[in-house]
Structure formats: structure tokens, C-alpha cells
PDB file of N, CA and C in Angstrom:
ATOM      1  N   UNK A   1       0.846  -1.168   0.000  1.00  0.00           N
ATOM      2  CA  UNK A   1       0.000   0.000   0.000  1.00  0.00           C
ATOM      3  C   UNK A   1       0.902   1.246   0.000  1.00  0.00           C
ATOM      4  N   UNK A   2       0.428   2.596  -0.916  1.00  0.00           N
ATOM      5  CA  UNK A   2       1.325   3.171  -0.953  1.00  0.00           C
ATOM      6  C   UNK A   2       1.254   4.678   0.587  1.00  0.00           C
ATOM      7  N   UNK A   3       1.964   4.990   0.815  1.00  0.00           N
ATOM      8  CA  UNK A   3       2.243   6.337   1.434  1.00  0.00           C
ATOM      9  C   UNK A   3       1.478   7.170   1.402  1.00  0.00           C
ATOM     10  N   UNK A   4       0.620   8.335   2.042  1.00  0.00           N
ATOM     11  CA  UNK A   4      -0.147   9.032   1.908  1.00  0.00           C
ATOM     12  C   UNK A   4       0.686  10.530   1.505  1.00  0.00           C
ATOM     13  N   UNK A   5       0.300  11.487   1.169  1.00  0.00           N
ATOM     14  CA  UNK A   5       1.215  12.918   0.440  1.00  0.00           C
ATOM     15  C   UNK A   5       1.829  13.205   0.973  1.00  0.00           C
ATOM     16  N   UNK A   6       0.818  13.526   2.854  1.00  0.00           N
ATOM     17  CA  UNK A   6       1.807  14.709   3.375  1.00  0.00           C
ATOM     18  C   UNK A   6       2.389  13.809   4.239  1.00  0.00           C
ATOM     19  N   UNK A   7       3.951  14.333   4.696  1.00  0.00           N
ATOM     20  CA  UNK A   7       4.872  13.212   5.469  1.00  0.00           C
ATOM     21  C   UNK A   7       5.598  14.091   6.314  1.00  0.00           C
ATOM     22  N   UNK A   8       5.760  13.954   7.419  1.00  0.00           N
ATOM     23  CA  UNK A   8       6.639  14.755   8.512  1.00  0.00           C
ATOM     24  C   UNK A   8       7.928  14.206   8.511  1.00  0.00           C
ATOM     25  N   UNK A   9       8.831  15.210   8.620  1.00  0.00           N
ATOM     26  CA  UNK A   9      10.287  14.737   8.836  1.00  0.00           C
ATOM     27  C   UNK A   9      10.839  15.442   9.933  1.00  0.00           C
ATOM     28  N   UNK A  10      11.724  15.063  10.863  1.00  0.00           N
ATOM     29  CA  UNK A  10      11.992  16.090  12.523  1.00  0.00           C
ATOM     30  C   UNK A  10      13.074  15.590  12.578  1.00  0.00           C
ATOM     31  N   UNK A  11      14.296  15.939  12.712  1.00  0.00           N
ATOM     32  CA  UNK A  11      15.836  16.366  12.696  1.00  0.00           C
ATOM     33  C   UNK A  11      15.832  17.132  14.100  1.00  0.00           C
ATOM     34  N   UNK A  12      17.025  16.756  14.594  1.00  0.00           N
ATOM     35  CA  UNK A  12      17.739  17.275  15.769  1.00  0.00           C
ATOM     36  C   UNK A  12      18.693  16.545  16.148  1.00  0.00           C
ATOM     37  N   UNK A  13      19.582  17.430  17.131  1.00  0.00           N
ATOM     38  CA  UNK A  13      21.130  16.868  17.308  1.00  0.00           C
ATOM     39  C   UNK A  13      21.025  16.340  18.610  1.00  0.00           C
ATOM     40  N   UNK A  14      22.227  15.173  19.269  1.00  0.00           N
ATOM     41  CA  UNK A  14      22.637  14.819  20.512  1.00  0.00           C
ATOM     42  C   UNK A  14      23.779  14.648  20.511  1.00  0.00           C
ATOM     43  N   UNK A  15      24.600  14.684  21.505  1.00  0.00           N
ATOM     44  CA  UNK A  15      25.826  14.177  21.802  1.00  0.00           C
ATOM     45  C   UNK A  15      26.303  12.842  21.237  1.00  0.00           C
ATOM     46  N   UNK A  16      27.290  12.532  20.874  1.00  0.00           N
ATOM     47  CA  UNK A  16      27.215  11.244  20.352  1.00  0.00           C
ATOM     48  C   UNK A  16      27.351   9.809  21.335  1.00  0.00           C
ATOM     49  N   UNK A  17      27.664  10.295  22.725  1.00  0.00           N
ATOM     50  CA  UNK A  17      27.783   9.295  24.180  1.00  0.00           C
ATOM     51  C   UNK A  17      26.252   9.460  24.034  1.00  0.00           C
ATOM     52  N   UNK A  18      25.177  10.195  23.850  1.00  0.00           N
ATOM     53  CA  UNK A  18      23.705   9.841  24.708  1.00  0.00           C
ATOM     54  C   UNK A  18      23.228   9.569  22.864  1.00  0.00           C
ATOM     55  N   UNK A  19      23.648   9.054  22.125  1.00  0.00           N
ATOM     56  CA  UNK A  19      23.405   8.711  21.129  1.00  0.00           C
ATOM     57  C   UNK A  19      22.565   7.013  21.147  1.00  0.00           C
ATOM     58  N   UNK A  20      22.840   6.529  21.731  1.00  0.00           N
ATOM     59  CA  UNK A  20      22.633   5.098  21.948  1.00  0.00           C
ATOM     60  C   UNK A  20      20.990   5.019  22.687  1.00  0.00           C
ATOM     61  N   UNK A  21      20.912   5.592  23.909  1.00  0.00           N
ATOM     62  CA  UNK A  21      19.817   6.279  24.651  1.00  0.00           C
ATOM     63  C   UNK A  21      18.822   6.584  24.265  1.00  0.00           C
ATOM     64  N   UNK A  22      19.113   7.583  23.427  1.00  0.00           N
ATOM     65  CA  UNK A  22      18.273   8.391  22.745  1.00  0.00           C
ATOM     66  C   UNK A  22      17.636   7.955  21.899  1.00  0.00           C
ATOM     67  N   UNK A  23      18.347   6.977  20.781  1.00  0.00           N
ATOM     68  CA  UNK A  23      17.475   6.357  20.148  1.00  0.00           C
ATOM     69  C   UNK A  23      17.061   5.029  20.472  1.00  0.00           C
ATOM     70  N   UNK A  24      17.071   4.472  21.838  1.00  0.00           N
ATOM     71  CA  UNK A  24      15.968   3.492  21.868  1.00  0.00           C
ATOM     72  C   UNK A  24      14.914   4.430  22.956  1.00  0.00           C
ATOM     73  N   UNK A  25      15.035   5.474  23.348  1.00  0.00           N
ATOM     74  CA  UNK A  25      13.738   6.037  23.880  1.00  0.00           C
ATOM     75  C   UNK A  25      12.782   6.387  22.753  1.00  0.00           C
ATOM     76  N   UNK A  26      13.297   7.457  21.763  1.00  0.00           N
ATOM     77  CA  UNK A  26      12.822   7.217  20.093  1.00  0.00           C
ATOM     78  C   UNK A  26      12.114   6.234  19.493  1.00  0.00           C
ATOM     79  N   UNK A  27      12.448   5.127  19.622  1.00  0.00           N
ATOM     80  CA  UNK A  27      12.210   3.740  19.210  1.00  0.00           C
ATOM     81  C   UNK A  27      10.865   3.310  20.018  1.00  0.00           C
ATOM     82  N   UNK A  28      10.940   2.962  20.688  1.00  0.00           N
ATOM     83  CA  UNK A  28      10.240   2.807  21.967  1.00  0.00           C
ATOM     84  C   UNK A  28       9.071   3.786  22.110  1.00  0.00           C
ATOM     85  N   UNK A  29       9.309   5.113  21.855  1.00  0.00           N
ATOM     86  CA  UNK A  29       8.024   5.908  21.751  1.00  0.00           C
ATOM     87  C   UNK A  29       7.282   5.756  20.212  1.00  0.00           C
ATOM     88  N   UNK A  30       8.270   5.772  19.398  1.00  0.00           N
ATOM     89  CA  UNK A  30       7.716   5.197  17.841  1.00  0.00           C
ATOM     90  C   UNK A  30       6.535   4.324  17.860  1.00  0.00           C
ATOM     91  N   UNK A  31       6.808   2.824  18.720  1.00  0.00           N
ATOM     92  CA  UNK A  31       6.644   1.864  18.470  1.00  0.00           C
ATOM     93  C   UNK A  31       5.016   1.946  19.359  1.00  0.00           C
ATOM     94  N   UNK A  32       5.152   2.953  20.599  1.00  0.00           N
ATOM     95  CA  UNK A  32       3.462   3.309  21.058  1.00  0.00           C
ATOM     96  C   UNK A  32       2.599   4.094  20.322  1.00  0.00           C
ATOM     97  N   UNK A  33       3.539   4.644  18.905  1.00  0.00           N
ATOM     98  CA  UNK A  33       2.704   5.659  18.075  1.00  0.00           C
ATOM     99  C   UNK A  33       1.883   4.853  17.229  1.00  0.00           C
ATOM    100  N   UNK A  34       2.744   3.477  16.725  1.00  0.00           N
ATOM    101  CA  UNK A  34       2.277   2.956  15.744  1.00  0.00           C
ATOM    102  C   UNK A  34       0.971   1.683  16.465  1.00  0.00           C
ATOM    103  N   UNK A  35       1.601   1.538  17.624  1.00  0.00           N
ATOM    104  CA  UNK A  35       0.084   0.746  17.992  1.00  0.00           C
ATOM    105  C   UNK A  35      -0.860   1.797  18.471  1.00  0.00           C
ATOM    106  N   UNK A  36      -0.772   3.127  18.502  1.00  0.00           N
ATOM    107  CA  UNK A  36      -1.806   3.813  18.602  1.00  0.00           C
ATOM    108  C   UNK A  36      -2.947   4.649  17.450  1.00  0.00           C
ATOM    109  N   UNK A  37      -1.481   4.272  15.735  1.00  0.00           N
ATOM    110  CA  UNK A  37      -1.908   4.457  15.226  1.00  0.00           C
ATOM    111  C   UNK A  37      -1.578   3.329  13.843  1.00  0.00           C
ATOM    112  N   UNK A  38      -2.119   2.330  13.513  1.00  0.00           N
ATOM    113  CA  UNK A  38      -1.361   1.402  13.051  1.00  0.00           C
ATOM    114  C   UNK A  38      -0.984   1.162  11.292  1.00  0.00           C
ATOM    115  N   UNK A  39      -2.003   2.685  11.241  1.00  0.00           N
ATOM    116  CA  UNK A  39      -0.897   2.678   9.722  1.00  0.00           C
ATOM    117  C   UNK A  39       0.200   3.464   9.220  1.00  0.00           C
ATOM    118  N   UNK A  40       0.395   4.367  10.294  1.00  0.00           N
ATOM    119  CA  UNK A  40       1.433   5.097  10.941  1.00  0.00           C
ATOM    120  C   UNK A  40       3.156   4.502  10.726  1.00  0.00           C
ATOM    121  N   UNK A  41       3.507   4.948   9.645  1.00  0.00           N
ATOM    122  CA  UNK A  41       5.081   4.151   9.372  1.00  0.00           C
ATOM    123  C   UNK A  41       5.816   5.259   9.575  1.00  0.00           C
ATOM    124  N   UNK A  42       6.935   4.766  10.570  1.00  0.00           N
ATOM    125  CA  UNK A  42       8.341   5.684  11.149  1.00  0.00           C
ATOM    126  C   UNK A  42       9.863   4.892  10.345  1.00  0.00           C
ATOM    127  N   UNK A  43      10.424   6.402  10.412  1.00  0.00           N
ATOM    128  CA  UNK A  43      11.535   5.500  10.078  1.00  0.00           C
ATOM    129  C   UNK A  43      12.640   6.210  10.952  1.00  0.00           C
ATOM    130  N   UNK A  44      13.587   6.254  11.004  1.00  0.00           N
ATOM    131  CA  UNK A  44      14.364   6.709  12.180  1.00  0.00           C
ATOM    132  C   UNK A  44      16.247   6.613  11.084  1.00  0.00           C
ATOM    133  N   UNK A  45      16.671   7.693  10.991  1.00  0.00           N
ATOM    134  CA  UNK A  45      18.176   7.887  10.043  1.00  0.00           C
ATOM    135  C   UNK A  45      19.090   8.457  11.105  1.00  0.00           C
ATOM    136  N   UNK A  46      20.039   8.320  10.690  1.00  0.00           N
ATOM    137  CA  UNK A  46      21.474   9.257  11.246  1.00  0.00           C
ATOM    138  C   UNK A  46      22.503   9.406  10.091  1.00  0.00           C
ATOM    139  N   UNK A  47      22.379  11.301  10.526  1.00  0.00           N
ATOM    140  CA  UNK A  47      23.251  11.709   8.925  1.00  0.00           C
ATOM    141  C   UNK A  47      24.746  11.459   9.442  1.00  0.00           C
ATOM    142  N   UNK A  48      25.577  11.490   8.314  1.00  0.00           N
ATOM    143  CA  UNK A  48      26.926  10.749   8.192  1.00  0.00           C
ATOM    144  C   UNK A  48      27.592  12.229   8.020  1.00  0.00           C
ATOM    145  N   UNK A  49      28.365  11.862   9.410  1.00  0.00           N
ATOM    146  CA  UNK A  49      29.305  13.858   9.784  1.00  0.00           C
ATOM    147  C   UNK A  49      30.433  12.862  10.455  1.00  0.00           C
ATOM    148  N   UNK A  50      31.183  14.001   9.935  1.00  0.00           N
ATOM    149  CA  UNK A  50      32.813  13.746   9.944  1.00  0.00           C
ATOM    150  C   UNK A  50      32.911  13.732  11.378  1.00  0.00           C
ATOM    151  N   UNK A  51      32.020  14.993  11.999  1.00  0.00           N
ATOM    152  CA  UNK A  51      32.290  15.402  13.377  1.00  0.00           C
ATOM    153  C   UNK A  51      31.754  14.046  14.494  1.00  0.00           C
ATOM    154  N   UNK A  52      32.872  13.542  15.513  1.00  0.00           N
ATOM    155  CA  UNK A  52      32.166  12.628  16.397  1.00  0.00           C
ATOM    156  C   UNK A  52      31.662  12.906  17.607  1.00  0.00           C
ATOM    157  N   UNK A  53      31.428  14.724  18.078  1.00  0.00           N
ATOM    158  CA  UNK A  53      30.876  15.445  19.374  1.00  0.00           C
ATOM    159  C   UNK A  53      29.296  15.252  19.516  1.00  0.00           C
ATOM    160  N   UNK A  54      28.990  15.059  18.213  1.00  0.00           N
ATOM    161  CA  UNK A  54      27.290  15.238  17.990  1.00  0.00           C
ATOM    162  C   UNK A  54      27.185  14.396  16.865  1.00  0.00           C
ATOM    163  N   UNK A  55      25.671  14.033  17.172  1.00  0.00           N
ATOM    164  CA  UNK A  55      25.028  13.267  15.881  1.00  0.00           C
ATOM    165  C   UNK A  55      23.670  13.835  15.254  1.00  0.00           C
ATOM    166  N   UNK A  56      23.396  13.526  14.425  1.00  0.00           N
ATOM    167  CA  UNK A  56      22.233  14.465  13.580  1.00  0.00           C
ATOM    168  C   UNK A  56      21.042  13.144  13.319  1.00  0.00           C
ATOM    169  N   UNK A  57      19.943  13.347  14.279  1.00  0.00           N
ATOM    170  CA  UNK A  57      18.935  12.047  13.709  1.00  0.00           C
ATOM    171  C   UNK A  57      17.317  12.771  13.062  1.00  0.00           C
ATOM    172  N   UNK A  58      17.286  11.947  11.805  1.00  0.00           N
ATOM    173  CA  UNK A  58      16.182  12.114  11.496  1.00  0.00           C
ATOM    174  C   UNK A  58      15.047  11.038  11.971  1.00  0.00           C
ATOM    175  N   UNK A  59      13.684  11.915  12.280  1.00  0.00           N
ATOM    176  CA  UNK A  59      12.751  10.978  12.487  1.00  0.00           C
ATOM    177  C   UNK A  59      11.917  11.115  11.224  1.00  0.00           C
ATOM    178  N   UNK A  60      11.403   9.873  10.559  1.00  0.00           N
ATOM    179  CA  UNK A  60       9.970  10.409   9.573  1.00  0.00           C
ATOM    180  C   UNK A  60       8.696   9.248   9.318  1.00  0.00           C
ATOM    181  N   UNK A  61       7.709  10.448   9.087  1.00  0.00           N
ATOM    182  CA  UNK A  61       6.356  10.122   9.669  1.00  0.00           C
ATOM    183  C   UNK A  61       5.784  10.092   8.532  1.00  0.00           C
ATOM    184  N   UNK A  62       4.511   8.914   8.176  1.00  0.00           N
ATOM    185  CA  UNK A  62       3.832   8.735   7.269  1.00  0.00           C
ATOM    186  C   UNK A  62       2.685   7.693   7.465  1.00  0.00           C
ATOM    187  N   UNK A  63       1.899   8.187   6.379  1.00  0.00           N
ATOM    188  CA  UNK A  63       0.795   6.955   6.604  1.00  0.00           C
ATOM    189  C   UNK A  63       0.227   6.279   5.690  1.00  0.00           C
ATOM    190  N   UNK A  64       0.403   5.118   5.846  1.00  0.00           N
ATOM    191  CA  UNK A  64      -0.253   3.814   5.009  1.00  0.00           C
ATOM    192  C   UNK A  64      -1.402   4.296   4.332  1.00  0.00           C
ATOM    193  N   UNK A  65      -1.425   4.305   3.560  1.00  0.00           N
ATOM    194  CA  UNK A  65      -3.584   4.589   2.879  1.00  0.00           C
ATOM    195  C   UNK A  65      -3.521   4.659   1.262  1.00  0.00           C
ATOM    196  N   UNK A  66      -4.044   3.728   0.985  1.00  0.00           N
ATOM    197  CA  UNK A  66      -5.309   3.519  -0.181  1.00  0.00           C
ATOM    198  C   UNK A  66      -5.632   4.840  -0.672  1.00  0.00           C
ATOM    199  N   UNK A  67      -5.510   5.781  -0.106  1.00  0.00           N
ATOM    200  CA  UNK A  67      -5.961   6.913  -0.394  1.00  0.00           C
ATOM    201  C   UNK A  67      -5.039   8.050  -0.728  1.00  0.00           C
ATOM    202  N   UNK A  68      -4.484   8.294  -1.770  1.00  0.00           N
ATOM    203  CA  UNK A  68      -3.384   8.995  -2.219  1.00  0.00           C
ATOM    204  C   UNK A  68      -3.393  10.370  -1.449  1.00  0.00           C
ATOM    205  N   UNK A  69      -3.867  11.006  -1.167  1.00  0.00           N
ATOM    206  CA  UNK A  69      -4.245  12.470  -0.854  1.00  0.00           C
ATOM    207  C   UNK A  69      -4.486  12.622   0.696  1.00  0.00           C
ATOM    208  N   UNK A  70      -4.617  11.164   1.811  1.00  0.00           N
ATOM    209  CA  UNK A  70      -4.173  11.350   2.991  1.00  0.00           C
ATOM    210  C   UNK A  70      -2.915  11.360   3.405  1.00  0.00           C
ATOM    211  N   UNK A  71      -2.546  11.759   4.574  1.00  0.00           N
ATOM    212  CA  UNK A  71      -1.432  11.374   5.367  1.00  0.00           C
ATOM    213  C   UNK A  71      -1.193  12.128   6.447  1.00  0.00           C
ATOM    214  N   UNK A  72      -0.328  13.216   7.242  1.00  0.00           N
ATOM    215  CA  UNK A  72      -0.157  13.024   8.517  1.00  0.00           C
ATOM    216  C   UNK A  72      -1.336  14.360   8.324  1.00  0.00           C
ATOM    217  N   UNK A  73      -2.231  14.325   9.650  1.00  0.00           N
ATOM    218  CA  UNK A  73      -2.902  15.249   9.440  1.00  0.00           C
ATOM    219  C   UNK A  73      -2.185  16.268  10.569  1.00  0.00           C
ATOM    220  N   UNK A  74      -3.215  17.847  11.035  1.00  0.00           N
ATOM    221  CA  UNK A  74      -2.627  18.524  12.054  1.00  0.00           C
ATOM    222  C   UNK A  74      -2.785  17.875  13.570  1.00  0.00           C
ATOM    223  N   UNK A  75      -3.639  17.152  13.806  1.00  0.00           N
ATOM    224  CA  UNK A  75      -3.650  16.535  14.955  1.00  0.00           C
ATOM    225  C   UNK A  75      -2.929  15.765  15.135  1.00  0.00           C
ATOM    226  N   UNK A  76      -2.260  14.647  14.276  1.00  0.00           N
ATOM    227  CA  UNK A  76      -0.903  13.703  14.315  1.00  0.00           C
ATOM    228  C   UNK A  76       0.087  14.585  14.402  1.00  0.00           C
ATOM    229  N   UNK A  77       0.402  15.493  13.747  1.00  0.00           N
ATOM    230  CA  UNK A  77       1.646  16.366  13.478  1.00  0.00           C
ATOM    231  C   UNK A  77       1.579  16.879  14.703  1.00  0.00           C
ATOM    232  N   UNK A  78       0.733  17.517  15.561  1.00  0.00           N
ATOM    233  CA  UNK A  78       1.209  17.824  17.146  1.00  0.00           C
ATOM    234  C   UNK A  78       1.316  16.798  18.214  1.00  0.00           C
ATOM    235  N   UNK A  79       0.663  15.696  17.863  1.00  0.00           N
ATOM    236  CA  UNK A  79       1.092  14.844  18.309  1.00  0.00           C
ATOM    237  C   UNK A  79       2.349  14.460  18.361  1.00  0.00           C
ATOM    238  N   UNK A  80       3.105  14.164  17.042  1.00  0.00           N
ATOM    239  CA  UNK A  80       4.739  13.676  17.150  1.00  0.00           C
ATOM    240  C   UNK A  80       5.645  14.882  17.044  1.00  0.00           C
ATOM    241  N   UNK A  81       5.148  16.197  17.078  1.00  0.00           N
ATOM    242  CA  UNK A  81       5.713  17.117  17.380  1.00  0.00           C
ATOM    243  C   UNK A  81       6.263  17.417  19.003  1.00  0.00           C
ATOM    244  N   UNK A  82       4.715  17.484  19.760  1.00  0.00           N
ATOM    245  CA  UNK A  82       5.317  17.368  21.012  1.00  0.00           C
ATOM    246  C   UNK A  82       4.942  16.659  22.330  1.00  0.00           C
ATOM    247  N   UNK A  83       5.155  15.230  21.845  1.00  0.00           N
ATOM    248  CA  UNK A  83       5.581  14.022  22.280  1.00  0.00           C
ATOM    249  C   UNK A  83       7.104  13.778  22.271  1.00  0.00           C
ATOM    250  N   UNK A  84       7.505  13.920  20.450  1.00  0.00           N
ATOM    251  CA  UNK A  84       8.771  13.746  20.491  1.00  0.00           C
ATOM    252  C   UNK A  84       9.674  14.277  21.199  1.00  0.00           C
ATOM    253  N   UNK A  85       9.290  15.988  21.362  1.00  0.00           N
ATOM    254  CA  UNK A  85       9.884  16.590  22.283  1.00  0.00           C
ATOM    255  C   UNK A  85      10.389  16.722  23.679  1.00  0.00           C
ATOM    256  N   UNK A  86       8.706  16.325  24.294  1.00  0.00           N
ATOM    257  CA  UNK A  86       9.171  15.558  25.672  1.00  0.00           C
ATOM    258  C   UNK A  86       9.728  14.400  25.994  1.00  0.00           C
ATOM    259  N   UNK A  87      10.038  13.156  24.999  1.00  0.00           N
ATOM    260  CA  UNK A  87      10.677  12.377  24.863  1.00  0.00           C
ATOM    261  C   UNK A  87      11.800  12.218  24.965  1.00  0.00           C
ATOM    262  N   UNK A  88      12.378  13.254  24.392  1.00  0.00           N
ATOM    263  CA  UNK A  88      13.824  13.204  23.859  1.00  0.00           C
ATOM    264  C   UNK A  88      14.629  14.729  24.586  1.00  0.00           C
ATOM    265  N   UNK A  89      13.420  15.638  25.342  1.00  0.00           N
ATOM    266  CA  UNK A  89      14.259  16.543  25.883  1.00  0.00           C
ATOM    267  C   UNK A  89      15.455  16.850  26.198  1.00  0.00           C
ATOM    268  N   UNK A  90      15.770  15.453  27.524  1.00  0.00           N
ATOM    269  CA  UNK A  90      17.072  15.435  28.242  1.00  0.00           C
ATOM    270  C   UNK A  90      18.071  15.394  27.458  1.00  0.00           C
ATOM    271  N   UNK A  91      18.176  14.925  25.853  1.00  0.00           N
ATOM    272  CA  UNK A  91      19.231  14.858  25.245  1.00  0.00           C
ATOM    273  C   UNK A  91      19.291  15.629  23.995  1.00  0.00           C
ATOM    274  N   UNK A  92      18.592  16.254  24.252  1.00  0.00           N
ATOM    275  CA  UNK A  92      18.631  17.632  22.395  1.00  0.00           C
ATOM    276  C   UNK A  92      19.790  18.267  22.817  1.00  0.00           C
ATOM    277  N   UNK A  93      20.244  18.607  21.361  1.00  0.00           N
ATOM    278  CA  UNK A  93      21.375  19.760  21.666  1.00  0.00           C
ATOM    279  C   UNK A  93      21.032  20.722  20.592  1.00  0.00           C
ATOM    280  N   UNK A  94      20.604  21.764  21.260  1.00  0.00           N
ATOM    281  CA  UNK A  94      19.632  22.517  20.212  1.00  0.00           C
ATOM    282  C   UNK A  94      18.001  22.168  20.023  1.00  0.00           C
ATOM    283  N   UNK A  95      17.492  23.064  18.790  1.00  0.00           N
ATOM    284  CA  UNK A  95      16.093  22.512  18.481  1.00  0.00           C
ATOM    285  C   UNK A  95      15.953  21.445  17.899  1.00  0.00           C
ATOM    286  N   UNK A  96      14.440  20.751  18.058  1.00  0.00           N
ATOM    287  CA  UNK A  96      14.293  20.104  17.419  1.00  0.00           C
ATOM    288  C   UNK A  96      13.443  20.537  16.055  1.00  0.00           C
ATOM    289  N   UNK A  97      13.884  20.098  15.152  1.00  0.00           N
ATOM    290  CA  UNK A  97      13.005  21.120  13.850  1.00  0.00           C
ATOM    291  C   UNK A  97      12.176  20.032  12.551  1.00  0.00           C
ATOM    292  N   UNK A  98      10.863  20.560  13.282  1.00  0.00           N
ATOM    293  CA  UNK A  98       9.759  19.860  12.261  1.00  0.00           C
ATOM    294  C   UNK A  98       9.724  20.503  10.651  1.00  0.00           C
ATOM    295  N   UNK A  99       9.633  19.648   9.793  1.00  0.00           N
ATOM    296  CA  UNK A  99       8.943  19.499   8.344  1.00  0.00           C
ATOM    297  C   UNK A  99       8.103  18.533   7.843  1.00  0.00           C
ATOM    298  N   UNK A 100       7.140  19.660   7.655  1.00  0.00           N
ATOM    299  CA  UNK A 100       6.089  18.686   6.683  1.00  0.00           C
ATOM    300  C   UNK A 100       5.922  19.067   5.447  1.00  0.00           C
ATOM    301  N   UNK A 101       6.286  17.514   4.722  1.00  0.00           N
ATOM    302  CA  UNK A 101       6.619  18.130   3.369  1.00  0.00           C
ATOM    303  C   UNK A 101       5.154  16.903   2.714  1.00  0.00           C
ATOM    304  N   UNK A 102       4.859  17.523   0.851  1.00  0.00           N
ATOM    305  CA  UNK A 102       3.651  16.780   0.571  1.00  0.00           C
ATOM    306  C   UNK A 102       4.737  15.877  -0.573  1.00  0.00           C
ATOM    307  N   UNK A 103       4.476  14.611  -1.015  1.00  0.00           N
ATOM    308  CA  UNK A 103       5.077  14.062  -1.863  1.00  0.00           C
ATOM    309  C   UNK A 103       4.510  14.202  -3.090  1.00  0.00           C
ATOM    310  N   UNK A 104       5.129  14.359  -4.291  1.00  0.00           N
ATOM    311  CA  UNK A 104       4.750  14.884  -5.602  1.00  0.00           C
ATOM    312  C   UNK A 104       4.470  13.511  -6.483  1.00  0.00           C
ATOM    313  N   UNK A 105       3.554  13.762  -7.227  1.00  0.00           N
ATOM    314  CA  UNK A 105       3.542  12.549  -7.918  1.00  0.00           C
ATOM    315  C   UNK A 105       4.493  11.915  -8.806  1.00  0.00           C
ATOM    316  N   UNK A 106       4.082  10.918  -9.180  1.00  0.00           N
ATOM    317  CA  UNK A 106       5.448  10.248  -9.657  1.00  0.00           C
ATOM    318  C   UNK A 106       5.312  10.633 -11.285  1.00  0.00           C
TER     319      UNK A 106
END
């Protein structure tokens, strides 16, 4: 089934010692999003930097549907907006910075 348009993507930095931490609290909160919402697909990246003080993780949000023209709506989007946030507080370095972007057809 394909992806619905609109898709959230949320980037932010941590130390690279609370790197490990961080993303199984991430994980772990993911994983109550998707049984809360179960067509709800996460994916979870780390960009590739020379630098080893900090790490750069992307989170991204989407949804399963039959229906080309759904996907994260505004009530999900504050949802993993700030959830994620309180989630992951103790270890941001800096903001955390939401995008919602729509996917273009093929």
C-alpha cells in the first residue's frame, strides 16, 4: 500500500555518548505511536558527519492509505511534534526542527 502525500520529517542533534539512549527512547516511543496508530510508518536515520561530538537524527512520519491524498494530518503532526519533544528533551542539543513536506507525484 502506498504512502499518503503529506509526510513529517523532525531532525535534531545529541551528543554522540547519549546517542545510543536516545534512540531506543525514540524507538520505543515510535513503536506506542504505531500501535496507537497502526498505519502510521516511522523510520528513524542518522546523517553521516565527519564530526564525532554530535550526531544528527532524522525521524519520519507517514501513513499507510489507499488513499493517495491522505497522510499526517494537524492533529498527528502535534502529536509527534510534542511528544517527540518531551521524549527526547534530556538529550537535544539545540532545536528540534519539524517538516512537513507533501510528496509529488510520480
Amino acid at each position: 500500500m502506498p504512502l499518503g502525500k503529506r509526510q513529517l520529517f523532525i531532525y535534531w542533534r545529541v551528543a554522540a555518548r547519549d546517542l545510543p539512549t536516545a534512540l531506543h527512547a525514540v524507538r520505543e516511543w515510535q513503536a506506542g505511536l504505531i500501535a496507537q496508530h497502526p498505519t502510521l510508518r516511522c523510520g528513524l536515520y542518522q546523517r553521516v558527519d565527519a564530526a564525532q561530538t554530535d550526531a544528527t537524527v532524522m525521524e519520519s512520519y507517514a501513513i499507510e492509505s489507499a488513499q493517495p491524498h491522505r497522510g499526517i494530518d494537524e492533529a498527528l503532526l502535534q502529536l509527534i511534534a510534542q511528544g517527540g519533544q518531551a521524549q527526547l528533551a534530556q538529550w537535544l542539543r539545540g532545536a528540534r526542527h519539524v517538516e512537513l513536506f507533501d510528496a509529488l507525484p510520480s
